[in-house]
Protein backbone atom coordinates (compact mmCIF):
# COMPACT_ATOMS: atom_id res chain seq x y z
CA UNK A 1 232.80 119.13 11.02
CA UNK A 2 230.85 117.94 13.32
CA UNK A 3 229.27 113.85 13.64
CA UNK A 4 225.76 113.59 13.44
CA UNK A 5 223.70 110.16 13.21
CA UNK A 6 220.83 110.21 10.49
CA UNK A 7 218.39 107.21 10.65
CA UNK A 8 215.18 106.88 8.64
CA UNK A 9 212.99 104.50 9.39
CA UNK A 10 210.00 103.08 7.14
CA UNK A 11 207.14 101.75 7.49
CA UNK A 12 205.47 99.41 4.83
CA UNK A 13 202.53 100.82 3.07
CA UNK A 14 200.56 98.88 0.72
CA UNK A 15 197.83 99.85 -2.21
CA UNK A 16 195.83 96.92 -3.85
CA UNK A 17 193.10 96.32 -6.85
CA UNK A 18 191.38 94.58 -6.77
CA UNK A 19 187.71 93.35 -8.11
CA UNK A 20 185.51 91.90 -6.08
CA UNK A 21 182.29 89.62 -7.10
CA UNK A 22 179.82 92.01 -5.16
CA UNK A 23 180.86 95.46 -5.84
CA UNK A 24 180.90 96.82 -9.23
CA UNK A 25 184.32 98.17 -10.57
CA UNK A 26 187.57 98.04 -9.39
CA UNK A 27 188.10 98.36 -5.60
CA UNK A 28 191.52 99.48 -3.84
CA UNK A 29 192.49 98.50 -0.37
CA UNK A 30 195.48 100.36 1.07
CA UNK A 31 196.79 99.67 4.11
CA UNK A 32 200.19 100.82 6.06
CA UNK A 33 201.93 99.65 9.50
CA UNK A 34 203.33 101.43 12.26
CA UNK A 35 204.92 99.40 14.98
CA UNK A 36 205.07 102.43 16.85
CA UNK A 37 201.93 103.69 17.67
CA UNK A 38 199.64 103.86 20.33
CA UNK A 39 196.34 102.59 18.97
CA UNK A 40 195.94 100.81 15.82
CA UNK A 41 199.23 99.70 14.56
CA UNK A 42 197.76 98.40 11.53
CA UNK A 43 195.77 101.04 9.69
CA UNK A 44 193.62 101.51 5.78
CA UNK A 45 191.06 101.66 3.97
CA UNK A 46 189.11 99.77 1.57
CA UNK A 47 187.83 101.79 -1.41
CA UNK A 48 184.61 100.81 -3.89
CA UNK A 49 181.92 101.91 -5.72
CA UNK A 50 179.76 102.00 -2.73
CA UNK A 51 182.13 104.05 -0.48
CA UNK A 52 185.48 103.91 1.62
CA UNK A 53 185.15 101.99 4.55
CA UNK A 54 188.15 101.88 7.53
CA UNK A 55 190.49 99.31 7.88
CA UNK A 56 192.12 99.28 11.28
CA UNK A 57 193.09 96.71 14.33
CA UNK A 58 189.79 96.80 15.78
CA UNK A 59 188.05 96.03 12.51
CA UNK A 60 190.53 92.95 12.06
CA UNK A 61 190.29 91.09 15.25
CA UNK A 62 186.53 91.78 14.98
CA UNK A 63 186.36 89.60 11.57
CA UNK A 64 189.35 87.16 13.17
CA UNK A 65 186.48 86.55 16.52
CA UNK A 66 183.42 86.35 14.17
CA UNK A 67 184.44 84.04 11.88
């Protein structure tokens, strides 16, 4: 028999209704992290009667330098 090592590794993914005062219905935002990649480590969407819009790294400091 031989010795192997098996590691899994997860990442934390998150799915969220909510309601929201200016968009009819209920609205999801989902949203998942990965420490590893190259780009956007944080990465999701934000789903609502009006459409999906992207949820990403860029989108996030953009908001964080506006405000």
């Amino acid at each position: 028999m031989s010795k192997s090592s098996f590691h899994v590794t997860g990442y934390p993914k998150v799915k969220v209704r909510c309601q929201f005062d200016n968009f009819p219905g209920v609205s999801w935002i989902t949203m998942e992290f990965d420490p590893h990649s190259r780009g956007n480590q944080v990465n999701g969407v934000i789903e609502t009667g009006y459409g999906t819009f992207p949820l990403n790294d860029q989108v996030i400091k953009g908001y964080r330098d506006w405000e």
